[in-house]
N, C-alpha and C. Protein backbone atom coordinates (compact mmCIF):
# COMPACT_ATOMS: atom_id res chain seq x y z
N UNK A 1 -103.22 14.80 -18.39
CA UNK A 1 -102.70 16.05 -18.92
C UNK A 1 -103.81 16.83 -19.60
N UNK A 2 -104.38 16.30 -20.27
CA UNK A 2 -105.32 16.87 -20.92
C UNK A 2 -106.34 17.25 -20.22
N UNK A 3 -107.16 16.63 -18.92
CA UNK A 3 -108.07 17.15 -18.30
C UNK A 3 -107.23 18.08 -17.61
N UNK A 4 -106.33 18.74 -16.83
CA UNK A 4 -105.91 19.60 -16.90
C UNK A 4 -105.70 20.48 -17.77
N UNK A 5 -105.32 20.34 -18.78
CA UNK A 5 -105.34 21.94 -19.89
C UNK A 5 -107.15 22.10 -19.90
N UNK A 6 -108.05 21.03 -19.94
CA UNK A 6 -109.40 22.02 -19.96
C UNK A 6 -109.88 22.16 -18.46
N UNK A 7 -109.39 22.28 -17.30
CA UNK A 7 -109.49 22.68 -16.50
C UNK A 7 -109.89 24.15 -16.19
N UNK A 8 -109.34 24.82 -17.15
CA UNK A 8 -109.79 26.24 -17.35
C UNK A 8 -111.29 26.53 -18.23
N UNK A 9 -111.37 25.45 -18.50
CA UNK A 9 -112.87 25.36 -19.33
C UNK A 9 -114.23 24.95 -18.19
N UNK A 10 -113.86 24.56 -16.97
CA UNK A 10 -114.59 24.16 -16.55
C UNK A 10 -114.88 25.07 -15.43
N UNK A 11 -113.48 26.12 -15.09
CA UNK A 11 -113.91 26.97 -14.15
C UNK A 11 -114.49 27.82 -14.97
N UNK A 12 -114.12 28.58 -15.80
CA UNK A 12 -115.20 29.42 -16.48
C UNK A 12 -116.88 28.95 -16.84
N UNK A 13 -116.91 27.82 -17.28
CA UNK A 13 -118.21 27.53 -17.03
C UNK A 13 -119.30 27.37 -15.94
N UNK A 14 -118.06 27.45 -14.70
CA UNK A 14 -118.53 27.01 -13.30
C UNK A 14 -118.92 28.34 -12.90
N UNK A 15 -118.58 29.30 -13.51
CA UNK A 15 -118.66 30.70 -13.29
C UNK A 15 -119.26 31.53 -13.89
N UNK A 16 -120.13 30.65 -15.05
CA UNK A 16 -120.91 31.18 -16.19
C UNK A 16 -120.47 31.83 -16.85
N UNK A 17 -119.45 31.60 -17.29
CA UNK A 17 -118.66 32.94 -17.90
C UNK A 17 -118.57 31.94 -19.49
N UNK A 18 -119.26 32.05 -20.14
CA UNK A 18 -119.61 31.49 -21.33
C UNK A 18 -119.20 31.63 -22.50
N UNK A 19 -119.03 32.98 -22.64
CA UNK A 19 -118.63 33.49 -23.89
C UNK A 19 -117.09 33.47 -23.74
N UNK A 20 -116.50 33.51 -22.71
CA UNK A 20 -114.58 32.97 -22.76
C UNK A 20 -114.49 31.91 -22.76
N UNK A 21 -115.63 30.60 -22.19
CA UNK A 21 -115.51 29.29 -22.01
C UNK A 21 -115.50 29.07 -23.92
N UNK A 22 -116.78 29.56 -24.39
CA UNK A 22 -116.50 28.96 -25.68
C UNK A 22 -115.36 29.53 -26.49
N UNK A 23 -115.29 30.78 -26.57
CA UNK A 23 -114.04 30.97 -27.36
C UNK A 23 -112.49 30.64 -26.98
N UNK A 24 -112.93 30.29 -25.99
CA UNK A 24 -111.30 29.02 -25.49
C UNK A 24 -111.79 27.69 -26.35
N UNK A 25 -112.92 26.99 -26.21
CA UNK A 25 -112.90 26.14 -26.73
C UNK A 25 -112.83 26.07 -28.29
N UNK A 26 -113.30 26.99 -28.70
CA UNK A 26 -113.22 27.41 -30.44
C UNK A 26 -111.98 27.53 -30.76
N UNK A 27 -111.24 27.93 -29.85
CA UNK A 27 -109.45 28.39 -30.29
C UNK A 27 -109.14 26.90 -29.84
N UNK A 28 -109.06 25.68 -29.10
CA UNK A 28 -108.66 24.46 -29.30
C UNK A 28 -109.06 23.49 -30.05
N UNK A 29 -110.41 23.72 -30.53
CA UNK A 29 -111.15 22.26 -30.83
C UNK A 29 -111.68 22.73 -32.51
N UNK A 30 -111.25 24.10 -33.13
CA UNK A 30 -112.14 24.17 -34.16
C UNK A 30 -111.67 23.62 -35.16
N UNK A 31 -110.35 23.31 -34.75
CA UNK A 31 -109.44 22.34 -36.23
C UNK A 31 -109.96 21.08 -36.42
N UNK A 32 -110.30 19.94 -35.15
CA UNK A 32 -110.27 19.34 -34.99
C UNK A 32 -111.88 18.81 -34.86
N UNK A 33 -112.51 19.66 -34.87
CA UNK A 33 -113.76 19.65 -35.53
C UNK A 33 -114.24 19.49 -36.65
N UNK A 34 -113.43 20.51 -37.55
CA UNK A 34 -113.36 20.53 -38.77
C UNK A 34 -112.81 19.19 -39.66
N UNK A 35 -111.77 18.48 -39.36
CA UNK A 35 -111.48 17.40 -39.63
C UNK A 35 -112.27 16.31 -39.52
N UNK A 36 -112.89 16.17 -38.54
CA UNK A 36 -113.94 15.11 -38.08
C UNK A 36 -115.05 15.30 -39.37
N UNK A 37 -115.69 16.42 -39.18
CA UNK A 37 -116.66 16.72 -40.44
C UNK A 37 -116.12 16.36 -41.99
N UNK A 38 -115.13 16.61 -41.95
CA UNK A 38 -114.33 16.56 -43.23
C UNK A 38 -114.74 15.09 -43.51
N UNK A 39 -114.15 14.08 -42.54
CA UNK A 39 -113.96 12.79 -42.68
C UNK A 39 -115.00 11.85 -42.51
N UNK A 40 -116.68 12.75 -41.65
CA UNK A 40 -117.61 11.98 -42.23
C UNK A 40 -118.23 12.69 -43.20
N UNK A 41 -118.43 13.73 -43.98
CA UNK A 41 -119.17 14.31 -45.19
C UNK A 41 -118.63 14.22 -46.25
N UNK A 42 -116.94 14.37 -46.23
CA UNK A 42 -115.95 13.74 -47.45
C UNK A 42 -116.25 15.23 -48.36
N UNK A 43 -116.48 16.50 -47.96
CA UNK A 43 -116.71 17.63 -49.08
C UNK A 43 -116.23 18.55 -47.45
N UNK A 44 -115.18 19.48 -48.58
CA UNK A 44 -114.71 20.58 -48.02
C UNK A 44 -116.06 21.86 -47.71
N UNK A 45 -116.76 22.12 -49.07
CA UNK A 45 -117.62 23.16 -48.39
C UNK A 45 -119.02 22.65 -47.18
N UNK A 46 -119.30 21.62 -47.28
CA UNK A 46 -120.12 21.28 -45.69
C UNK A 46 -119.75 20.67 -44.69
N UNK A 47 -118.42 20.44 -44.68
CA UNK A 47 -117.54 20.54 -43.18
C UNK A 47 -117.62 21.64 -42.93
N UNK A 48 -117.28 22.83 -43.26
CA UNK A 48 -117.05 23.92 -43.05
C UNK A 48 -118.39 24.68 -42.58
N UNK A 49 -119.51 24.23 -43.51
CA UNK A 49 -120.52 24.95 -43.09
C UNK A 49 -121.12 23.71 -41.54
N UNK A 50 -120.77 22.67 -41.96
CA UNK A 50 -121.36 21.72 -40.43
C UNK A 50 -120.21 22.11 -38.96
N UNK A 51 -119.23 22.50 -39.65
CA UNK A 51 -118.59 22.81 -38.04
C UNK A 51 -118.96 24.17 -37.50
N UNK A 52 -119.85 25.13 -38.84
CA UNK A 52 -120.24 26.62 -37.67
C UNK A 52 -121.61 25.46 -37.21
N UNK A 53 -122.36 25.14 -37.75
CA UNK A 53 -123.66 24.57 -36.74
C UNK A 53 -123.14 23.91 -35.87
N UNK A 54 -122.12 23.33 -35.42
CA UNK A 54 -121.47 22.48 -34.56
C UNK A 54 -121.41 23.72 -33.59
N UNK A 55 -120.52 24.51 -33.91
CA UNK A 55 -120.14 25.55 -32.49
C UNK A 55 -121.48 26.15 -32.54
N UNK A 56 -122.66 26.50 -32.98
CA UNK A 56 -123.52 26.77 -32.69
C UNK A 56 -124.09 25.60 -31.74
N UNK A 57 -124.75 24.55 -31.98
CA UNK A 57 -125.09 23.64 -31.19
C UNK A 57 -124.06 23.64 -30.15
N UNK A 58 -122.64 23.89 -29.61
CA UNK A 58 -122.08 23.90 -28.31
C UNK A 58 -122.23 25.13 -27.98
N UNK A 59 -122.39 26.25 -28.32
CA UNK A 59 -122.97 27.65 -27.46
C UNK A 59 -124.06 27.43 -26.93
N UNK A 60 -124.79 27.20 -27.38
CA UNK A 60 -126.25 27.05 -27.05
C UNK A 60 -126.57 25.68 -25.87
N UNK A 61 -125.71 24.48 -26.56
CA UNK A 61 -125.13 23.64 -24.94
C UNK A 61 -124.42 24.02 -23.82
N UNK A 62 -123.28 24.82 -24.29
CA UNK A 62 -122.50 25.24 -23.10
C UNK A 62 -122.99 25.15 -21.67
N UNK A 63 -123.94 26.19 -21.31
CA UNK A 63 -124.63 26.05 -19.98
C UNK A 63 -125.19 24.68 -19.98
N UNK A 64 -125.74 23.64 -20.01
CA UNK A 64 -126.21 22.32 -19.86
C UNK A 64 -124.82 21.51 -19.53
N UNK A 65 -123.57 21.86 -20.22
CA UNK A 65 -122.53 20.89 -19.88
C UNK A 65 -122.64 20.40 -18.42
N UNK A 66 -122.46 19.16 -18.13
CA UNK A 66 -122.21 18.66 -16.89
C UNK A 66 -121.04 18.14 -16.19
N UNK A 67 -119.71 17.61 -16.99
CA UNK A 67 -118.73 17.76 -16.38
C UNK A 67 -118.29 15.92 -16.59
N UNK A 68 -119.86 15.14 -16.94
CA UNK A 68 -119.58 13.85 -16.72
C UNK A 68 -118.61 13.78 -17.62
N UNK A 69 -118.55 13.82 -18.83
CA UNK A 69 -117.65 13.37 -20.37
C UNK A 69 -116.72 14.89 -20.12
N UNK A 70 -115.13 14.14 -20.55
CA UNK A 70 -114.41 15.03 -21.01
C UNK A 70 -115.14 16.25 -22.37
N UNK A 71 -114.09 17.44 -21.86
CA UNK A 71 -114.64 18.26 -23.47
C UNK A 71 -114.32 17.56 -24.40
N UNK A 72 -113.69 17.12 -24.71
CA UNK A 72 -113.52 16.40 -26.03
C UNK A 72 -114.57 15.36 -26.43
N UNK A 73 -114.56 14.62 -25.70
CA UNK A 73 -115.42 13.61 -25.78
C UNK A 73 -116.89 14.57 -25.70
N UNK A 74 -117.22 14.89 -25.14
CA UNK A 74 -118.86 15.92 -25.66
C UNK A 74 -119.06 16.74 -26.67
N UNK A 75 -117.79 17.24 -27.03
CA UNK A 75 -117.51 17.97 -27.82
C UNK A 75 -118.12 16.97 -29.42
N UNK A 76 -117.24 16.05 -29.46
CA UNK A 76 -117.09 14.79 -30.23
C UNK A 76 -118.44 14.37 -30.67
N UNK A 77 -119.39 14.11 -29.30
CA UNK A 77 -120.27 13.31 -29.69
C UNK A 77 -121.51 14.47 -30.68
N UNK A 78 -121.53 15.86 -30.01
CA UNK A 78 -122.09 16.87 -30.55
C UNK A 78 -121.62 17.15 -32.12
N UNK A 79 -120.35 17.06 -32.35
CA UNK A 79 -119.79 16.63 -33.99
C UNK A 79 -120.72 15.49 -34.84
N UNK A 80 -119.81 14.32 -33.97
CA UNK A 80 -120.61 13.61 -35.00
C UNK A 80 -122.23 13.11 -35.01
N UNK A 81 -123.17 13.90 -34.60
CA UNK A 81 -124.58 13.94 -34.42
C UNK A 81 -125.23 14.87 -35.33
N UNK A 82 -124.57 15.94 -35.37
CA UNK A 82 -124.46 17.29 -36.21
C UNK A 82 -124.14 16.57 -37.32
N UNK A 83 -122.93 15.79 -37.79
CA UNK A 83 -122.42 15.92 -39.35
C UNK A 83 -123.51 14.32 -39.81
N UNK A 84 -123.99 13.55 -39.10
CA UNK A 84 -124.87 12.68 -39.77
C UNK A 84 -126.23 13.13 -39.95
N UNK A 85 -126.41 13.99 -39.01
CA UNK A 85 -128.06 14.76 -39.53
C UNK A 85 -127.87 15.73 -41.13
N UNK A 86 -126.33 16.44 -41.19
CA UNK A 86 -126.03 16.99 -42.33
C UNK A 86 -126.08 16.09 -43.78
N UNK A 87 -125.48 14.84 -43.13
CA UNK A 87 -125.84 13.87 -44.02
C UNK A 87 -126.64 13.42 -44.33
N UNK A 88 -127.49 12.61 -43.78
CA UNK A 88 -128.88 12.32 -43.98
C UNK A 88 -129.72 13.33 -44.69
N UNK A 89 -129.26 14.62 -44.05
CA UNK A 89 -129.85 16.13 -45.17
C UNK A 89 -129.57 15.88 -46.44
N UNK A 90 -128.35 16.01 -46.84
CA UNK A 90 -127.76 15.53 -48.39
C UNK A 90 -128.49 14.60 -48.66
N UNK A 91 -128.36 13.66 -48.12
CA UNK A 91 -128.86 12.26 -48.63
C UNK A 91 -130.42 12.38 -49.53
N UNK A 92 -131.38 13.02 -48.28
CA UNK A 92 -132.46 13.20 -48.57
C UNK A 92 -132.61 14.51 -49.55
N UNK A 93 -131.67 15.33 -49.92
CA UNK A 93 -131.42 16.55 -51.48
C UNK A 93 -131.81 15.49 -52.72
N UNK A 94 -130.81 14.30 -52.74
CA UNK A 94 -130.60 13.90 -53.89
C UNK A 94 -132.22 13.35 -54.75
N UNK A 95 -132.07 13.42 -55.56
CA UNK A 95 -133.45 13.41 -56.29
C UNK A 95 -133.12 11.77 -56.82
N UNK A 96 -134.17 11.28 -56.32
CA UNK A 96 -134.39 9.82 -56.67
C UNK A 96 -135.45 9.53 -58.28
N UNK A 97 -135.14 8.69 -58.67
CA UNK A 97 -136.62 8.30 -59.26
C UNK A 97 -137.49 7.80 -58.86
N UNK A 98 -138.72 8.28 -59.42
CA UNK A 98 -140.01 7.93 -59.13
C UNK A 98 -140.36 6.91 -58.64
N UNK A 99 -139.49 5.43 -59.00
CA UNK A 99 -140.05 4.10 -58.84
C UNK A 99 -139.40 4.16 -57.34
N UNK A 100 -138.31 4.88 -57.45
CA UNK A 100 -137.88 4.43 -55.38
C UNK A 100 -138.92 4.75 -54.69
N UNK A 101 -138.44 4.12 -53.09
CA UNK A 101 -139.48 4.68 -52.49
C UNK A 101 -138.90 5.65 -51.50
N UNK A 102 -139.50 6.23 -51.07
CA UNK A 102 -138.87 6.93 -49.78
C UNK A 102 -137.87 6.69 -48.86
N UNK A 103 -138.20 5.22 -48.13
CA UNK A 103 -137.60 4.71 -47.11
C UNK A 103 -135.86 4.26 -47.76
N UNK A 104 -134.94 5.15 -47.15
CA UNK A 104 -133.62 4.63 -47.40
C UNK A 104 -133.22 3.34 -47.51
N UNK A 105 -132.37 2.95 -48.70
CA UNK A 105 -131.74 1.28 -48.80
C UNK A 105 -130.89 1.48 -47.68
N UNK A 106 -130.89 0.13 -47.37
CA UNK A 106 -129.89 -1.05 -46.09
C UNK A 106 -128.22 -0.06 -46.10
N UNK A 107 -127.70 0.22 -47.42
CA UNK A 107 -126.64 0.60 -47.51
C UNK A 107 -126.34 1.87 -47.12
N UNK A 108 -127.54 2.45 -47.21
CA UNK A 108 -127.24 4.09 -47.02
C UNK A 108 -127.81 4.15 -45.50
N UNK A 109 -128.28 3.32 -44.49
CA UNK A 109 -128.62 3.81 -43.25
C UNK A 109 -127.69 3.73 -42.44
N UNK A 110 -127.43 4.17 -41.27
CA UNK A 110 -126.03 4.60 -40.83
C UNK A 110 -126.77 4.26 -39.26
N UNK A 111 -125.23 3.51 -38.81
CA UNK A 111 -125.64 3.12 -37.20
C UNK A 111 -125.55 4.35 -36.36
N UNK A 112 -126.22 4.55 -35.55
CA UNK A 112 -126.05 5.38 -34.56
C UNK A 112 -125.45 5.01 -33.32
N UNK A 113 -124.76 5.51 -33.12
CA UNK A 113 -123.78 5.25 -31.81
C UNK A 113 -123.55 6.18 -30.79
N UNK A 114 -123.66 5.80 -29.46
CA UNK A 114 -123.95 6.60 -28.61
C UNK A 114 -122.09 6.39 -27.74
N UNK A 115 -121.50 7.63 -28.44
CA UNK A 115 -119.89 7.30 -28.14
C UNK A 115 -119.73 7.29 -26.86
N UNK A 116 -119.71 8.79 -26.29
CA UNK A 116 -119.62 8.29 -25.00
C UNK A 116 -120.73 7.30 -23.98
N UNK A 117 -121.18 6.73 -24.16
CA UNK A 117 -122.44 5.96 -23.02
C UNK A 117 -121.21 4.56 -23.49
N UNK A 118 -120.75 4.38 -25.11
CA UNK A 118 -119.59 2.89 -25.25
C UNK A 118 -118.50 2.75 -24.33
N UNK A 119 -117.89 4.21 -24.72
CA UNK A 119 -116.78 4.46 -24.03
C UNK A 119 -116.84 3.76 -22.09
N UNK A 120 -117.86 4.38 -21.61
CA UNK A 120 -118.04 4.45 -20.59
C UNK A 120 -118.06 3.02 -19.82
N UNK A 121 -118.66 2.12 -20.92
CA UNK A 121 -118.90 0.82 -20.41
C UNK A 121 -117.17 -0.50 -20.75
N UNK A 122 -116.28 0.43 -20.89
CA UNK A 122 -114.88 -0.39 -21.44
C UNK A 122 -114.56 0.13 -20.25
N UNK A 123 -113.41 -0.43 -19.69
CA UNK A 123 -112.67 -0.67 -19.10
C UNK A 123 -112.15 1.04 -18.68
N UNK A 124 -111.29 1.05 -17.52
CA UNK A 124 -110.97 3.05 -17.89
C UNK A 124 -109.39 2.59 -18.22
N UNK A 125 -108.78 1.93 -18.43
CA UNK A 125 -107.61 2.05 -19.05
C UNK A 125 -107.51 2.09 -20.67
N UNK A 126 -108.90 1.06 -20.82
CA UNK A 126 -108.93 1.16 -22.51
C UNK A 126 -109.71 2.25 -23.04
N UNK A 127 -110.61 2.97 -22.14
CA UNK A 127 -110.80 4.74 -22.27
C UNK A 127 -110.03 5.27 -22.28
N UNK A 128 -109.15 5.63 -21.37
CA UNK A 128 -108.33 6.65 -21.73
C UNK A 128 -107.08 6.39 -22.61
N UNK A 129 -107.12 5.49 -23.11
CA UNK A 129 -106.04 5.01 -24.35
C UNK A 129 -106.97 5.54 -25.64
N UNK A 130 -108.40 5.12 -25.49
CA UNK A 130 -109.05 5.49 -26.77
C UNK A 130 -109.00 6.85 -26.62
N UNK A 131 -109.40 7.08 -25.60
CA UNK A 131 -109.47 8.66 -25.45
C UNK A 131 -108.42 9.85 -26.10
N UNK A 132 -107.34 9.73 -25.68
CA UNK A 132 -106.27 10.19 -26.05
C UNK A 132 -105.96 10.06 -27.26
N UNK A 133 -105.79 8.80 -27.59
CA UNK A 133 -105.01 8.47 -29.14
C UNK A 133 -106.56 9.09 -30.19
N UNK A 134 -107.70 8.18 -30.22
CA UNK A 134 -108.60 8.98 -31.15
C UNK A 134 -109.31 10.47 -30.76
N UNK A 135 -109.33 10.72 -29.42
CA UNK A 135 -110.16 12.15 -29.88
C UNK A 135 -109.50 13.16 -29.49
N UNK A 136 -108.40 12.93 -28.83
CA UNK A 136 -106.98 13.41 -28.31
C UNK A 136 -106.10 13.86 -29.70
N UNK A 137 -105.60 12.67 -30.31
CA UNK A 137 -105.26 12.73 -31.82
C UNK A 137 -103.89 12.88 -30.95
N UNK A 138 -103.36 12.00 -29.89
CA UNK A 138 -102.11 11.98 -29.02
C UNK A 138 -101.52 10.79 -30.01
N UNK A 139 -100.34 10.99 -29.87
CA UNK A 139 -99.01 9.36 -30.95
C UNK A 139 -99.19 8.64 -29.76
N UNK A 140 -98.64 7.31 -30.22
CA UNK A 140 -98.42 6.61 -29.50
C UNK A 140 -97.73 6.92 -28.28
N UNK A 141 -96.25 7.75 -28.63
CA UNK A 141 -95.27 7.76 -27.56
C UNK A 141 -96.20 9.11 -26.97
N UNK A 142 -96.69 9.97 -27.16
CA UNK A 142 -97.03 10.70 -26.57
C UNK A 142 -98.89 10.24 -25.31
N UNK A 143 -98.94 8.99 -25.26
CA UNK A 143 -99.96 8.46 -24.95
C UNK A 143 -98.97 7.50 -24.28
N UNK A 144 -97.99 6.35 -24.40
CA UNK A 144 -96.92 6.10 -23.51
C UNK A 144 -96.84 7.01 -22.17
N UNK A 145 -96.30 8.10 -22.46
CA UNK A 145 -95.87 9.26 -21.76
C UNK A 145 -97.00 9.29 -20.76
N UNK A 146 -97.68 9.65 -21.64
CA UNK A 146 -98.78 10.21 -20.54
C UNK A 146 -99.23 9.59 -19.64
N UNK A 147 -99.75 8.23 -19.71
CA UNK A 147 -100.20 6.82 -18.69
C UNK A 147 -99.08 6.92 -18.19
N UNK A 148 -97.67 6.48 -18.91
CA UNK A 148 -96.95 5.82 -17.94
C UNK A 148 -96.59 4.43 -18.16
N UNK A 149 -97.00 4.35 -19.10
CA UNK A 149 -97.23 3.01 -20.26
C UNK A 149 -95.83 2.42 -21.08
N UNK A 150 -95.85 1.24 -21.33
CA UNK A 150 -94.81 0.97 -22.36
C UNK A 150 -95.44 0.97 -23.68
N UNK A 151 -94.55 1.79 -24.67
CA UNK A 151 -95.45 1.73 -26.09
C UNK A 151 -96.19 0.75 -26.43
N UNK A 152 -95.82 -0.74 -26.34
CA UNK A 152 -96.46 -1.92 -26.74
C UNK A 152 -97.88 -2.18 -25.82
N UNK A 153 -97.70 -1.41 -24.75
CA UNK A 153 -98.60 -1.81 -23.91
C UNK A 153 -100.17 -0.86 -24.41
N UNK A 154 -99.69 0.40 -25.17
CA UNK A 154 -100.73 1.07 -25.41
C UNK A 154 -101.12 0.65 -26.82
N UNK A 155 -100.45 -0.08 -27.66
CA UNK A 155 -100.97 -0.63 -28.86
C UNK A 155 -101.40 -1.53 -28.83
N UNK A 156 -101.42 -2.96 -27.38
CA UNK A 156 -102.02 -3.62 -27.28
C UNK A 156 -103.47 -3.29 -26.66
N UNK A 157 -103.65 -2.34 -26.04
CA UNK A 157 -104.72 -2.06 -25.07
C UNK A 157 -105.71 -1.29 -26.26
N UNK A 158 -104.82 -0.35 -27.39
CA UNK A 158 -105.64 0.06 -28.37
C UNK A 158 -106.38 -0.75 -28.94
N UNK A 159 -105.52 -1.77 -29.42
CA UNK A 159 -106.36 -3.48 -30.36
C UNK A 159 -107.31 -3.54 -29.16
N UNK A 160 -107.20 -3.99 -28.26
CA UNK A 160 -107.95 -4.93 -27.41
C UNK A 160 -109.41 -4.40 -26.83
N UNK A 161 -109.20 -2.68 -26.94
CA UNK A 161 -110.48 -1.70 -26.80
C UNK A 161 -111.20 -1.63 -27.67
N UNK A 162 -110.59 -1.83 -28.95
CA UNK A 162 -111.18 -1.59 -30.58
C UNK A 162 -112.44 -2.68 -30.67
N UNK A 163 -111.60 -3.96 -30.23
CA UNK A 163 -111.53 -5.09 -30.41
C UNK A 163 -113.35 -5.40 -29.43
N UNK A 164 -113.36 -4.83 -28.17
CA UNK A 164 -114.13 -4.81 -27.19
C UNK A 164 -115.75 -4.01 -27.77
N UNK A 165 -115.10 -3.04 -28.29
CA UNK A 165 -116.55 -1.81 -28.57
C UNK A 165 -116.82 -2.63 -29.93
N UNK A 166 -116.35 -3.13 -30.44
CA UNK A 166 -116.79 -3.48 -31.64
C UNK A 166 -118.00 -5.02 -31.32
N UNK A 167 -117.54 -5.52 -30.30
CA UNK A 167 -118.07 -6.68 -30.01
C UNK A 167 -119.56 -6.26 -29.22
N UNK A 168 -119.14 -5.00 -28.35
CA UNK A 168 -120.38 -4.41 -27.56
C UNK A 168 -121.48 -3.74 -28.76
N UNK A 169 -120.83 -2.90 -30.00
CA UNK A 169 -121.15 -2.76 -31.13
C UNK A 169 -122.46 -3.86 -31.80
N UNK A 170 -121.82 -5.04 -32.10
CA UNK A 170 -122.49 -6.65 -32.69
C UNK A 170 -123.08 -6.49 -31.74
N UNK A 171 -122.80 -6.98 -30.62
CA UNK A 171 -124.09 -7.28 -30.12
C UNK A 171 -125.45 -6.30 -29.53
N UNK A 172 -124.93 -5.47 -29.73
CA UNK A 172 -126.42 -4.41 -29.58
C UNK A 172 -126.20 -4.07 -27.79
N UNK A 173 -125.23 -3.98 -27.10
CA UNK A 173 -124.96 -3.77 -25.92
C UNK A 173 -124.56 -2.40 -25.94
């Protein structure tokens, strides 16, 4: 369902038509942008200012899109790349004392994760379950629906995907 509603995102891009491709995408995804930022910076005024560099960094991508990763999912990974460089910005504001040293403590370095290249390597049933329910922000029954699924079947496949990237996660795969 959903690659159909951005179906119209992809002919306009196919058509270079850029400036309706993004402001279609700005009118679906800017809430949901904004939330994401919210929830890794934890401060209302630099979500706000990290989701205009966000739609800046996707204007300026737009033409490069390739079609492999859903919008969402590119969309996504361009979010959260944007709001940890914002972070790491903050991070590096805060005024240390003298005796620290430069190089960030163990606690404050942050894994980098390459979402979609994870995604890609699970299973495609436990993609598009992740897909939907986290970057979708689809309910359960509305992720039922959509596969074709029995509810239990998509809360087991949720655990069991979680369960999978986290292990590909550990081990550095």
């Amino acid at each position: 369902m959903c690659a159909r509603m951005d179906d119209d995102l992809q002919e306009l891009v196919g058509q270079s038509r850029y400036r309706e491709a993004f402001e279609l995408l700005l009118a679906r995804y800017q809430n949901k942008v904004f939330r994401l930022a919210y929830s890794i910076l934890g401060n209302e005024a630099l979500a706000e200012e990290a989701a205009q560099d966000i739609f800046v960094r996707v204007w300026k991508a737009l033409p490069l899109y390739n079609g492999q990763a859903s919008w969402s999912t590119w969309l996504y990974a361009i979010s959260r790349n944007a709001c940890l460089s914002a972070r790491r910005q903050q991070a590096a504001r805060r005024e240390l004392p003298l005796e620290e040293t430069a190089e960030p403590r163990s606690s404050d370095r942050v894994m980098q994760v390459d979402v979609p290249a994870l995604l890609s390597r699970l299973p495609e049933v436990y993609r598009r379950v992740l897909t939907l329910f986290y970057l979708e922000e689809k309910s359960y029954l509305e992720v039922s629906r959509m596969l074709g699924l029995p509810m239990g079947t998509v809360k087991t496949y949720l655990h069991r995907a979680k369960k999978e990237a986290a292990a590909m996660l550990a081990s550095g795969r």
